[in-house]
Protein backbone atom coordinates (compact mmCIF):
# COMPACT_ATOMS: atom_id res chain seq x y z
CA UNK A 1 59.54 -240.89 68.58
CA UNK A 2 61.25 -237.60 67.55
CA UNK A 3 60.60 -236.56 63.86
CA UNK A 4 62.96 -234.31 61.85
CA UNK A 5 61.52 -231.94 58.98
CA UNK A 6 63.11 -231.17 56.55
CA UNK A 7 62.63 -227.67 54.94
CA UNK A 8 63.63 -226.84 50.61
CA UNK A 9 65.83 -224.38 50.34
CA UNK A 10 64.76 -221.72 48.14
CA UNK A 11 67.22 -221.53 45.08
CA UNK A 12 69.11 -218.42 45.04
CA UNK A 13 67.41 -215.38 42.55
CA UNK A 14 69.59 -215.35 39.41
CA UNK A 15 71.67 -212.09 39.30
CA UNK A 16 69.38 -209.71 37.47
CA UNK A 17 70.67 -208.70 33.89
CA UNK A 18 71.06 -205.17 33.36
CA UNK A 19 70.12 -203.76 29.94
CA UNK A 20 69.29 -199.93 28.22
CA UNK A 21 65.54 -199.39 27.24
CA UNK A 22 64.44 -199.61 24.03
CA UNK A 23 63.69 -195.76 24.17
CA UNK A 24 66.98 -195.05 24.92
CA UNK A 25 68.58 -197.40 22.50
CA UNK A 26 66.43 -195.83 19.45
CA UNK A 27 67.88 -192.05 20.87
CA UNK A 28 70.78 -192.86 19.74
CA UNK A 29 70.27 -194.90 16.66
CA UNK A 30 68.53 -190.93 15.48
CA UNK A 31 71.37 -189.05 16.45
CA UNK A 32 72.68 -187.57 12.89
CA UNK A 33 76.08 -186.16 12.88
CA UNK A 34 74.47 -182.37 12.08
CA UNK A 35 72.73 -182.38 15.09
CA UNK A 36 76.19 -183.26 17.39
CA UNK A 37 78.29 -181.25 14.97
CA UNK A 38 75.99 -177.71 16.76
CA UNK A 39 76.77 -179.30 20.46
CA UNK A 40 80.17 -178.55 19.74
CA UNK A 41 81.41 -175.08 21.92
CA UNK A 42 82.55 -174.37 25.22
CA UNK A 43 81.15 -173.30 28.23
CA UNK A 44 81.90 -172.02 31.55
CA UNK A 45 79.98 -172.13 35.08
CA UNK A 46 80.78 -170.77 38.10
CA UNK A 47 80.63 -172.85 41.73
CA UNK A 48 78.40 -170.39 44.35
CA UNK A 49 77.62 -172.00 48.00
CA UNK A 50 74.19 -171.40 49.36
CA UNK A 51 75.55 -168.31 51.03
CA UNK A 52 76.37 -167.11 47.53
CA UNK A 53 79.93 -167.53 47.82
CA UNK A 54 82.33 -168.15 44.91
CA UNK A 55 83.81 -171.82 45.80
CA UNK A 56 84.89 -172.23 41.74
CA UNK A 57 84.18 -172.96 38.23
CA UNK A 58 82.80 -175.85 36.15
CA UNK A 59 83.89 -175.89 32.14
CA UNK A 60 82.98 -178.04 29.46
CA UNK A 61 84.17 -178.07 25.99
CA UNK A 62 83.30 -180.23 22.88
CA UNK A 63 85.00 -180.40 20.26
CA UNK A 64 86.21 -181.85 16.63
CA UNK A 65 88.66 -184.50 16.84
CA UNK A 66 90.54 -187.79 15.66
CA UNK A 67 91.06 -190.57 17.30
CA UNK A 68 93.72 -193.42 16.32
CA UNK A 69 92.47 -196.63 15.63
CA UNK A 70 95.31 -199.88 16.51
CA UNK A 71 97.87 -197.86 15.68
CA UNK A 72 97.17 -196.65 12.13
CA UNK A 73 93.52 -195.84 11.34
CA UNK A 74 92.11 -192.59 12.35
CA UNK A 75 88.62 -192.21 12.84
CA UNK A 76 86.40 -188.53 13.34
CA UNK A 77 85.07 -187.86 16.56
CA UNK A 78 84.62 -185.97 19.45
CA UNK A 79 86.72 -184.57 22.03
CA UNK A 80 85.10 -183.96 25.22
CA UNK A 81 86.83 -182.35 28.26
CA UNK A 82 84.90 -181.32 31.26
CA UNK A 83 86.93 -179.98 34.34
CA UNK A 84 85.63 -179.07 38.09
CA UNK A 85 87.78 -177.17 40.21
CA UNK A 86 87.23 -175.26 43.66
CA UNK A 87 87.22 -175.50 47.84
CA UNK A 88 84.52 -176.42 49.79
CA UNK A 89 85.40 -176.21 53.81
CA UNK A 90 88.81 -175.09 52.85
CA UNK A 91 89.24 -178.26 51.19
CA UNK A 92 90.41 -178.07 47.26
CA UNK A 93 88.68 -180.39 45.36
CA UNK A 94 88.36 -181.27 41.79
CA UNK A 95 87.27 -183.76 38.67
CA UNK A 96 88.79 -183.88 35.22
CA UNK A 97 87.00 -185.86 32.23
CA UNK A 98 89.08 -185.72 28.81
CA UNK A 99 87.41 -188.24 26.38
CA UNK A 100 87.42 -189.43 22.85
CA UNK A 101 83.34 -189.51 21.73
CA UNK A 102 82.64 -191.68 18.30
CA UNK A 103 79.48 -190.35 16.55
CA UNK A 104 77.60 -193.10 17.41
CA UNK A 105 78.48 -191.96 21.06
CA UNK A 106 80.13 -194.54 22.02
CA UNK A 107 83.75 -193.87 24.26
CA UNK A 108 86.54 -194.98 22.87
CA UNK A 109 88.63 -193.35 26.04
CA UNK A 110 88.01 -192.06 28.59
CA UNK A 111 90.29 -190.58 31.60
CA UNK A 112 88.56 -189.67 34.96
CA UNK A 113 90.97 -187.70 37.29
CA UNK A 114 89.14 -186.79 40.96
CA UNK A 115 91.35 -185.10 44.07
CA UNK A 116 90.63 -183.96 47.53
CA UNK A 117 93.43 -182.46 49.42
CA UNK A 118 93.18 -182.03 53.06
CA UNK A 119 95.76 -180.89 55.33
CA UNK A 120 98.25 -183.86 55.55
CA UNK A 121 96.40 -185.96 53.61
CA UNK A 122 95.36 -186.47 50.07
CA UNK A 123 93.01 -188.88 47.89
CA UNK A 124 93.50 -189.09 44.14
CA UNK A 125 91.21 -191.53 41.80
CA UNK A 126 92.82 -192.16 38.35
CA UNK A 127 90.19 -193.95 36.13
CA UNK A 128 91.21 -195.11 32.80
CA UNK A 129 88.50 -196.52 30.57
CA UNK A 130 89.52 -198.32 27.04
CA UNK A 131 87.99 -199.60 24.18
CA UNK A 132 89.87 -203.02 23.05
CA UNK A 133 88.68 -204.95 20.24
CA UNK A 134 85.31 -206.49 21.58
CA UNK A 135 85.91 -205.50 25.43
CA UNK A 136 85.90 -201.94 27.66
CA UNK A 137 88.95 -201.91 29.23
CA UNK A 138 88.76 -200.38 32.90
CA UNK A 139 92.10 -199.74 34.99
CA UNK A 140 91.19 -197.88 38.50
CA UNK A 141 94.09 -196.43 40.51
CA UNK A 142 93.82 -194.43 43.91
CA UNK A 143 96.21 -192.87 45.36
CA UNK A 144 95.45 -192.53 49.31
CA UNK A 145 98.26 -190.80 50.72
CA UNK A 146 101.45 -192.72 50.59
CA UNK A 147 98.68 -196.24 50.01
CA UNK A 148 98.13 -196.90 46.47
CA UNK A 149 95.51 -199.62 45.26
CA UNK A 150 95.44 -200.74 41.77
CA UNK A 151 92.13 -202.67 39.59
CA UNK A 152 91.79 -203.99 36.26
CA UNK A 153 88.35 -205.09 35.31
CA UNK A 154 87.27 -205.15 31.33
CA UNK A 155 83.38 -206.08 30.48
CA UNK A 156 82.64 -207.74 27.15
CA UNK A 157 80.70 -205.02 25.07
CA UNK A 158 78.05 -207.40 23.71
CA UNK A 159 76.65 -206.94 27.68
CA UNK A 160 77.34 -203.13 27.28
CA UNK A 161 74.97 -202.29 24.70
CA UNK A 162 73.25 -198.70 25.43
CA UNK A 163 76.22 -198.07 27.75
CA UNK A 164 77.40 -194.25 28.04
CA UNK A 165 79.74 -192.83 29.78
CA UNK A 166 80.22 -189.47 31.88
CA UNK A 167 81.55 -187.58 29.04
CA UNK A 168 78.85 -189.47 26.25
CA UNK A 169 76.05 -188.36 28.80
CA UNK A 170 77.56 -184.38 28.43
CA UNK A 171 76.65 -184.73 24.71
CA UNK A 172 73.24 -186.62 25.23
CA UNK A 173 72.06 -183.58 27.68
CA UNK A 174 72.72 -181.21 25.24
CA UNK A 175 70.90 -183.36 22.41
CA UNK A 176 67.96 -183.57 24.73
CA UNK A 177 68.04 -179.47 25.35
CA UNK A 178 67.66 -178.92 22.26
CA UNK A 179 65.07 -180.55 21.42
CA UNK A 180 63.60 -179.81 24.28
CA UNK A 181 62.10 -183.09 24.52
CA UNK A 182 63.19 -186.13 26.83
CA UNK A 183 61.70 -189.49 25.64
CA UNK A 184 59.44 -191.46 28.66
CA UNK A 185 61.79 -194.80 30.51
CA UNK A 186 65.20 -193.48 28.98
CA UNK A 187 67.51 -195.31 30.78
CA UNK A 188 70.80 -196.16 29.92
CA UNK A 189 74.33 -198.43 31.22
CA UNK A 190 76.74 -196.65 32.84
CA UNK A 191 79.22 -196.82 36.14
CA UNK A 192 78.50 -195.53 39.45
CA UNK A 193 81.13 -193.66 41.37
CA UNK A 194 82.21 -197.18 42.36
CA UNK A 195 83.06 -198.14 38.76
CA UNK A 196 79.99 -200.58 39.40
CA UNK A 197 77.81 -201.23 36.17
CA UNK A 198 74.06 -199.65 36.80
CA UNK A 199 71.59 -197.47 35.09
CA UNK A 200 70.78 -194.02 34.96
CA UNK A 201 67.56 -192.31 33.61
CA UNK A 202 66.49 -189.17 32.43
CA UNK A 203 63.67 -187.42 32.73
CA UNK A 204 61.82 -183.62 32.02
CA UNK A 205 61.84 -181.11 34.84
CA UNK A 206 60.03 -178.68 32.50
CA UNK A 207 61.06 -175.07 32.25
CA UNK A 208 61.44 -171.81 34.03
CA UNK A 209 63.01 -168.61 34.22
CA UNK A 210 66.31 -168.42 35.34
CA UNK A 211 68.00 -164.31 35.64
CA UNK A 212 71.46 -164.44 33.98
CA UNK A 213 73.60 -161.74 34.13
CA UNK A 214 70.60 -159.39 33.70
CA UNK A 215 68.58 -160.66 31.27
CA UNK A 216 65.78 -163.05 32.60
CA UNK A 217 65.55 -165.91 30.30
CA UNK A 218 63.53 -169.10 29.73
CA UNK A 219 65.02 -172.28 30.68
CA UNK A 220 64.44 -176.21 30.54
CA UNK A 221 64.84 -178.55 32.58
CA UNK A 222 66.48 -182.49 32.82
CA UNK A 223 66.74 -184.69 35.42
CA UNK A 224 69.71 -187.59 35.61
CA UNK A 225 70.02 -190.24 38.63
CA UNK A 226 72.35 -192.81 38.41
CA UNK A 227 71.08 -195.78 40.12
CA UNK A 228 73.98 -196.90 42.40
CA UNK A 229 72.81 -199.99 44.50
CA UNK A 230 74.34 -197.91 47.47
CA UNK A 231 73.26 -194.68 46.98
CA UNK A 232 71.17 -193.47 44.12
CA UNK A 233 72.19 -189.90 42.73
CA UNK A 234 70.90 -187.26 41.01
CA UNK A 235 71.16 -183.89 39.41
CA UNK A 236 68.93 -181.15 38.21
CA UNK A 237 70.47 -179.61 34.84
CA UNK A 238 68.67 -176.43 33.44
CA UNK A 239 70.21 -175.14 29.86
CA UNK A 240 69.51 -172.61 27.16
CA UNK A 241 67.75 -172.99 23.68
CA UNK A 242 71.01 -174.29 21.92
CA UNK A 243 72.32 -176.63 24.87
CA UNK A 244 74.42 -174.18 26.95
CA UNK A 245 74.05 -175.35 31.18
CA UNK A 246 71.99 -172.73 32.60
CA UNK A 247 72.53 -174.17 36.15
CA UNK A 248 73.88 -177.95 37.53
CA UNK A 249 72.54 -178.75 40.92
CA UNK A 250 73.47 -182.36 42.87
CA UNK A 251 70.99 -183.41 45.03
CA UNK A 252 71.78 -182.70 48.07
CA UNK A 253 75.09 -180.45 47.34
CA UNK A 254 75.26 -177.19 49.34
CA UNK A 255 76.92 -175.75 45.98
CA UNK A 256 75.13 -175.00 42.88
CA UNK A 257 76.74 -174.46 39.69
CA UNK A 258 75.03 -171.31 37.33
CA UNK A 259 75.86 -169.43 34.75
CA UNK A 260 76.58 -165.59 35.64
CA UNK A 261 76.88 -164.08 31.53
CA UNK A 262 74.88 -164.69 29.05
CA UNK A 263 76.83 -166.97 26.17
CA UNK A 264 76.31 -166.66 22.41
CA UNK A 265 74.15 -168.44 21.19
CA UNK A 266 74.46 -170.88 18.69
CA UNK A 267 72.12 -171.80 15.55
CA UNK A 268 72.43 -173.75 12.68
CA UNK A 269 73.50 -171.72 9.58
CA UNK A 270 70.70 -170.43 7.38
CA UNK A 271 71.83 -171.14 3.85
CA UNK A 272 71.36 -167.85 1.47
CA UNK A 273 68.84 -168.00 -0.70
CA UNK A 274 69.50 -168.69 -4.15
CA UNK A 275 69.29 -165.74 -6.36
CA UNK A 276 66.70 -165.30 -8.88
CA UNK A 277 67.35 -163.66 -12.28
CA UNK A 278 64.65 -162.43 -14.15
CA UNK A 279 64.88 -163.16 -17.53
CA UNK A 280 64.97 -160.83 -20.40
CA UNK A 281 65.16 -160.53 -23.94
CA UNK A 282 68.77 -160.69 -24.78
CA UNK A 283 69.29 -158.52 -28.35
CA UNK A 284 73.33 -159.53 -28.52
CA UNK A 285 73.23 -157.17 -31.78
CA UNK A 286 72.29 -153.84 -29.15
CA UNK A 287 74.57 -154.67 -26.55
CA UNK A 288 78.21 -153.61 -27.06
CA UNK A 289 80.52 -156.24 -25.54
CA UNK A 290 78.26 -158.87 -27.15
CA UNK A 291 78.44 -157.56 -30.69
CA UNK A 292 82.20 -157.02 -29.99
CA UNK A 293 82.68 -160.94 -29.14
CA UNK A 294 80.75 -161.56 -31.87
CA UNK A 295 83.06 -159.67 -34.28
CA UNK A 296 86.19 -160.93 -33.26
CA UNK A 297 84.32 -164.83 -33.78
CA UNK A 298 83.43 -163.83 -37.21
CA UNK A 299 86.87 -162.06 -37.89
CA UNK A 300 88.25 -165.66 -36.33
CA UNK A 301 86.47 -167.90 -38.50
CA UNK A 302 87.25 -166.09 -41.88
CA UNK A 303 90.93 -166.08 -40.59
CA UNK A 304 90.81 -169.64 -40.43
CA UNK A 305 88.61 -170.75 -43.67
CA UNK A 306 91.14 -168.53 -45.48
CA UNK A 307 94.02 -170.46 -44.06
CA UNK A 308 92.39 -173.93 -44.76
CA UNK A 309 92.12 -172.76 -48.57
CA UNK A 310 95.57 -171.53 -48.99
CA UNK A 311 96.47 -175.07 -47.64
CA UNK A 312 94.38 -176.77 -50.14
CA UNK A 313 94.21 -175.15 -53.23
CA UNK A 314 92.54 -178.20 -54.94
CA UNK A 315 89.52 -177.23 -53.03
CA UNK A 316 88.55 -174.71 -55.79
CA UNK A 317 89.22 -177.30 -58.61
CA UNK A 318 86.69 -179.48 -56.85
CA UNK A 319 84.09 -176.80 -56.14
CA UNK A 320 84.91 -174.89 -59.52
CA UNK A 321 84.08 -178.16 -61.93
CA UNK A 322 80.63 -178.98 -59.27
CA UNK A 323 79.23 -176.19 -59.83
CA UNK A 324 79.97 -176.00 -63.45
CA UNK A 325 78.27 -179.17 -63.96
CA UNK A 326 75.56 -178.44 -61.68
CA UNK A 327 74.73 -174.97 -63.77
CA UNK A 328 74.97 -177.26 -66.76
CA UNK A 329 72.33 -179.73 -65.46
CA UNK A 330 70.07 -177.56 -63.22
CA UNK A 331 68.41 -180.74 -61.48
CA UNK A 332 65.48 -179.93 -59.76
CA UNK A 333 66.58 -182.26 -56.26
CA UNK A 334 70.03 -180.97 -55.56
CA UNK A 335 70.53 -182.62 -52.49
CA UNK A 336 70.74 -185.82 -54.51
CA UNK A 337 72.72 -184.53 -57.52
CA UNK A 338 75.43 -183.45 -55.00
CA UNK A 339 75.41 -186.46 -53.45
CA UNK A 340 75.59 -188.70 -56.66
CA UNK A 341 78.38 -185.87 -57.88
CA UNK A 342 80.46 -187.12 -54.87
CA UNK A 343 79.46 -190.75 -54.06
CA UNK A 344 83.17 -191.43 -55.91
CA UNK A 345 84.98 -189.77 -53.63
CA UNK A 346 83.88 -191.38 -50.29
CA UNK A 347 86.35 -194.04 -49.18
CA UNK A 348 83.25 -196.26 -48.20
CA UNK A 349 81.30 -196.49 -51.43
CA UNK A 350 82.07 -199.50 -53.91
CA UNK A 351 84.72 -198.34 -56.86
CA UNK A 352 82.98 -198.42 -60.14
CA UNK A 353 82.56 -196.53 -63.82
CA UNK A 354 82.96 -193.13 -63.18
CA UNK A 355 79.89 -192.80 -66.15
CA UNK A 356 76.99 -194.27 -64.55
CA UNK A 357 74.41 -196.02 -67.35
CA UNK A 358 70.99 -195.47 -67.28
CA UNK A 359 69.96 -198.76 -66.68
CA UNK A 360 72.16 -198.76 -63.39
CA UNK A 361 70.21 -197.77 -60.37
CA UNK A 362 71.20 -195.14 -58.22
CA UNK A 363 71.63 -196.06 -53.72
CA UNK A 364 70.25 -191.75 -53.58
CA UNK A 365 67.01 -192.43 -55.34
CA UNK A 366 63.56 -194.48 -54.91
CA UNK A 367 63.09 -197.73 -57.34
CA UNK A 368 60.27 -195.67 -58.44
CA UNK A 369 61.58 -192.50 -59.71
CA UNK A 370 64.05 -191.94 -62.28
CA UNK A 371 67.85 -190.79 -62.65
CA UNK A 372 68.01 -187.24 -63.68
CA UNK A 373 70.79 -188.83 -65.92
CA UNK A 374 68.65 -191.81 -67.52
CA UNK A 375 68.19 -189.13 -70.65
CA UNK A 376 71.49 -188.19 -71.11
CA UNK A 377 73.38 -191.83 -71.77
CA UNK A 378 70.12 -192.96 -74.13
């Protein structure tokens, strides 16, 4: 009697889920805006074959920018343009990255322009990346001599957090250069030449001396491999205290790109000190200009009492009959005679006998002492 096993199929593995490390996530949630604002300047490489030959040039520029938000918001951020021109086996070849940065790096565009033009044929790949609401927006055209093939994919962004792009990663190596400092397991998202969603890492090469122009200077070292499920690749970046690329070397490349003169430098501005005055006596009555303002205040002020008595000549009635009757009385407390003289002409005391009795007291004066008038009216 025959007997049939049966074998279980293994279930399938479920597609793994890629996702940024937290090291690489907390990079960028420390990335202050002073810091980006001094990765801003241009710079320019040249292309030299193993042989030493001049193939071309590499330039990369970041700077200030605005981008437009659905039609009518603008927002600050960063333009970043990167080009990569030359011939390699009499072939001219090229890439072009022009991207709006946010300052949260995170692309808002993106256009990726590559070319290779042999003799009677040409490829061209025209990659447009766009931020939409709560999706990345991809459309892919290439142009392979008279055959064009066109792709729309979008991702949702929820899936694309810790993503960076080819232009975003331009900023991040210049971050990490200066500080000189590249955090352990930094991996991010990005696309692979394939516009296929992977990693890619970074990690310290350390530093060395590098000779440019003719000045030997030291240099450090960063490693980046994207980790295409085809092909992994990888480059070797050296750069300068402030972020400019010392040298850019693809693994495997027969080109290297260096840097032949010596850039300027750039540092964050020092702020001046703030002056400190000693102080000194001041004697206003031994220096000139001071004793001069102070004359022309005094001159001002009599000016102006003078006027306000020529407007009210009643004044000196008023003042004339106080002190009359302040001679006549001599009081010993002043204070309160005057202000007993003139309680009858404030608008907010109660209206009453002009000739205050003795028995009456007064609102100036203490229950316990007595009117300077109580012996007068008696």
């Amino acid at each position: 009697m025959d007997t049939e096993t049966l074998t279980a199929l293994e279930p399938p593995e479920p597609p793994k889920v890629l996702s940024a490390s937290p090291e690489a996530l907390d990079f960028i949630s420390h990335v202050g805006l002073e810091e980006l604002q001094l990765c801003m300047f241009t710079e320019s490489l040249l292309t030299i074959s193993d042989s030493g030959k001049e193939l071309g040039s590499f330039t990369v520029s970041v700077q200030p920018g605005h981008y437009e938000i659905e039609g009518f918001a603008q927002d600050k951020c960063f333009l970043v343009h990167a080009t990569s021109q030359g011939t390699i086996d009499d072939t001219p070849c090229g890439t072009s990255v022009f991207a709006y940065i946010s300052q949260k790096l995170e692309t808002l565009e993106q256009h990726h322009y590559e070319y290779l033009k042999m003799k009677g044929h040409s490829l061209d790949k025209k990659t447009h990346m766009l931020k939409q609401g709560d999706r990345l927006v991809i459309d892919k055209v290439i142009t392979e001599g008279e055959k064009v093939q066109q792709e729309t994919t979008s991702h949702d962004l929820s899936t694309l957090t810790g993503f960076i792009s080819e232009a975003a990663n331009l900023l991040i190596m210049r971050l990490l250069a200066r500080r000189r400092s590249v955090p352990p397991n930094m991996s991010f998202l990005t696309f692979d030449a394939e516009r296929n969603l992977c990693s890619t890492t970074y990690s310290e090469l350390g530093s060395r001396s590098q000779m440019i122009g003719k000045e030997t200077v030291e240099v450090y070292g960063i490693e980046r491999t994207v980790q295409s499920e085809d092909i992994p690749t990888t480059w070797h970046c050296y750069f300068l205290t402030d972020g400019h690329l010392a040298s850019r070397v693809q693994i495997g490349s027969p080109v290297t790109m260096k840097c032949v003169q010596m850039p300027v430098l750039s540092e964050p501005d020092e702020e001046d000190p703030k002056p400190v005055f000693e102080k000194k006596p001041l004697d206003w009555s031994e220096d000139p200009e001071l004793y001069s303002e102070f004359l022309d205040r005094k001159e001002e002020l009599i000016a102006g009492h003078e006027t306000y008595i020529r407007h009210h000549p009643e004044m000196k009635i008023l003042m004339g009959d106080f002190m009359q009757f302040l001679l006549l009385r001599e009081p010993e407390d002043t204070l309160t005679f005057a202000a007993e003289y003139f309680a009858p002409f404030s608008t907010t005391q109660e209206q009453g006998d002009s000739f205050r009795s003795s028995s009456r007291s007064s609102p100036f004066r203490s229950s316990s002492r007595s009117s300077p008038f109580s012996n007068i009216f008696k």
